[in-house]
Protein backbone atom coordinates (compact mmCIF):
# COMPACT_ATOMS: atom_id res chain seq x y z
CA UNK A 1 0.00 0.00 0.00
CA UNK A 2 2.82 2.36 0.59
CA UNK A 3 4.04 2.19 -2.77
CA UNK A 4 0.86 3.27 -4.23
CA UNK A 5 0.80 5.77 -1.92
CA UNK A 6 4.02 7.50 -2.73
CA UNK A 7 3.42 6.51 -6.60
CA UNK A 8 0.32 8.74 -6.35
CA UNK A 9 2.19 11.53 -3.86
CA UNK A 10 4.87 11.41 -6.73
CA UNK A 11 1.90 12.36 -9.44
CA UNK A 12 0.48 15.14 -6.64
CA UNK A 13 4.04 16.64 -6.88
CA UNK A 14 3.56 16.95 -11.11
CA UNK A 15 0.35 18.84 -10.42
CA UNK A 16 1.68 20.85 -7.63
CA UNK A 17 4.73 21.80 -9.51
CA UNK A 18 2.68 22.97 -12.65
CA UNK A 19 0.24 24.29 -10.48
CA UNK A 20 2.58 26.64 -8.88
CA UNK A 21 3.76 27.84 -12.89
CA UNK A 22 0.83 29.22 -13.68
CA UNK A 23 -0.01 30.91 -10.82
CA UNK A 24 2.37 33.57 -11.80
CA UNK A 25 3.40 34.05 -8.07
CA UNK A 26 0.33 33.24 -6.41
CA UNK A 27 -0.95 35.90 -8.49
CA UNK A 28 -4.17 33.30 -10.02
CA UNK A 29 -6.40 31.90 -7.67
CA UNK A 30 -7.41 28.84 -9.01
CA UNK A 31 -4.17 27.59 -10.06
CA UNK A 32 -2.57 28.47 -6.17
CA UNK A 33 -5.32 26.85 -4.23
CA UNK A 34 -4.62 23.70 -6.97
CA UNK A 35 -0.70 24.06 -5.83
CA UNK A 36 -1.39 24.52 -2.13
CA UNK A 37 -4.05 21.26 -2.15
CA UNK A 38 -2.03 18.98 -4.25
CA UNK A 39 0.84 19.94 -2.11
CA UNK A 40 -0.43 19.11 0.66
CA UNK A 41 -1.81 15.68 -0.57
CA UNK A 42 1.45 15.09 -2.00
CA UNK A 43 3.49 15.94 1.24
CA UNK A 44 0.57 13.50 3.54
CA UNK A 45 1.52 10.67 0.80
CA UNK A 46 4.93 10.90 1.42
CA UNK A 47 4.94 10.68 4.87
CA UNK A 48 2.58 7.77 4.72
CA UNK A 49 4.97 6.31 2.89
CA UNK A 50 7.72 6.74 4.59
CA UNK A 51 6.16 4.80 8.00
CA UNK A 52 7.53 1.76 5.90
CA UNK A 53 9.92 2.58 2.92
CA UNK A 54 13.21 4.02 3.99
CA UNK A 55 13.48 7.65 3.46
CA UNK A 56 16.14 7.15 0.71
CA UNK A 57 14.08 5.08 -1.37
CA UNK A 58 10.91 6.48 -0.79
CA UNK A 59 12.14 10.47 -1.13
CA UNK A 60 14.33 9.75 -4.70
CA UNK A 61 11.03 7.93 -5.86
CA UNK A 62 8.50 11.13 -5.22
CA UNK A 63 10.81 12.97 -6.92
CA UNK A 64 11.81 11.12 -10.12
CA UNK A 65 7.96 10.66 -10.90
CA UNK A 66 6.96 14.19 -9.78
CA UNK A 67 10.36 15.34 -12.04
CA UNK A 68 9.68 13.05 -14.83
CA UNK A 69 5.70 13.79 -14.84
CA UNK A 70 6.23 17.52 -14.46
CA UNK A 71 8.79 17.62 -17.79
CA UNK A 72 6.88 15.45 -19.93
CA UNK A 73 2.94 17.09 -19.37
CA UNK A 74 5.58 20.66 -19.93
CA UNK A 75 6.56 19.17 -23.19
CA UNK A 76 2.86 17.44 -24.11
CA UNK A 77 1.49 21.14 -24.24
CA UNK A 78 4.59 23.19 -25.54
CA UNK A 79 5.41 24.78 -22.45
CA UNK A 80 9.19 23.42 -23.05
CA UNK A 81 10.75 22.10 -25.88
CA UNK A 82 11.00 18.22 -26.69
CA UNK A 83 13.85 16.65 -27.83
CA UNK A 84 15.63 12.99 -28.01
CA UNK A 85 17.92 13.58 -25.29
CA UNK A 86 15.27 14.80 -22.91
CA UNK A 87 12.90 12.17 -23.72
CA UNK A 88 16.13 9.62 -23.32
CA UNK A 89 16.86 11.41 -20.07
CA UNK A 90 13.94 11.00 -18.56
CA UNK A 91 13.21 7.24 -19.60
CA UNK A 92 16.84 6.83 -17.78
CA UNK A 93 15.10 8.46 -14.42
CA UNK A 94 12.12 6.31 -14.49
CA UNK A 95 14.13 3.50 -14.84
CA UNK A 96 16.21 4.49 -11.71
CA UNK A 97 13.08 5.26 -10.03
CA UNK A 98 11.38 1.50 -10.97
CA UNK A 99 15.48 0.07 -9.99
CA UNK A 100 15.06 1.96 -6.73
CA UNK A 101 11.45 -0.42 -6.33
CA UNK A 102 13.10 -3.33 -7.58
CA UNK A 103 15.64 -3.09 -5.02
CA UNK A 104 13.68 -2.32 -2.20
CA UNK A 105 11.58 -5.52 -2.80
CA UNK A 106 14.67 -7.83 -2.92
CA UNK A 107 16.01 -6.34 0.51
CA UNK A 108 12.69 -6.52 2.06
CA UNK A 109 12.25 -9.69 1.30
CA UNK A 110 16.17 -11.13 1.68
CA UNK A 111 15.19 -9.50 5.61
């Protein structure tokens, strides 16, 4: 349960962090009381999670998907540019964020 937890606190941190773009400083209502709610829900999630994932683990995971989410909805509506390397870059994170999982299972169950 904790993983889904901090898989969804990881997607809160994408909204939060586009959120907080286009409120232009807190200067749009709608789009800070989105940031300040999904940051909340994200920051609850990843405390949840971390009751049972080691910090570690459980903080480089929020990240990469909230990094990796953020950069690819920027690039789905042309807020940043797209290229192969970025693209490539960010397959590369998820992949360190699924190896962080993968490696968390083995040791958990090795214990």
């Amino acid at each position: 349960m904790a993983w889904v937890v901090l898989i969804l606190s990881g997607l809160m941190e994408a909204v939060w962090a586009t959120a907080l773009s286009k409120s232009e400083g807190f200067a749009n209502l709608v789009p800070s009381i989105v940031f300040l709610l999904a940051m909340c829900a994200s920051m609850a999630g990843l405390a949840y999670a971390t009751k049972t994932l080691p910090i570690g683990t459980a903080y480089a995971v929020w990240t990469g998907i909230g990094a990796a989410c953020t950069v690819v909805y920027a690039m789905a509506t042309g807020a940043e540019s797209a290229s192969i390397i970025k693209i490539v870059l960010i397959a590369v994170l998820i992949g360190c964020v699924v190896g962080l999982k993968l490696v968390s299972d083995a040791e958990a169950t090795a214990a």
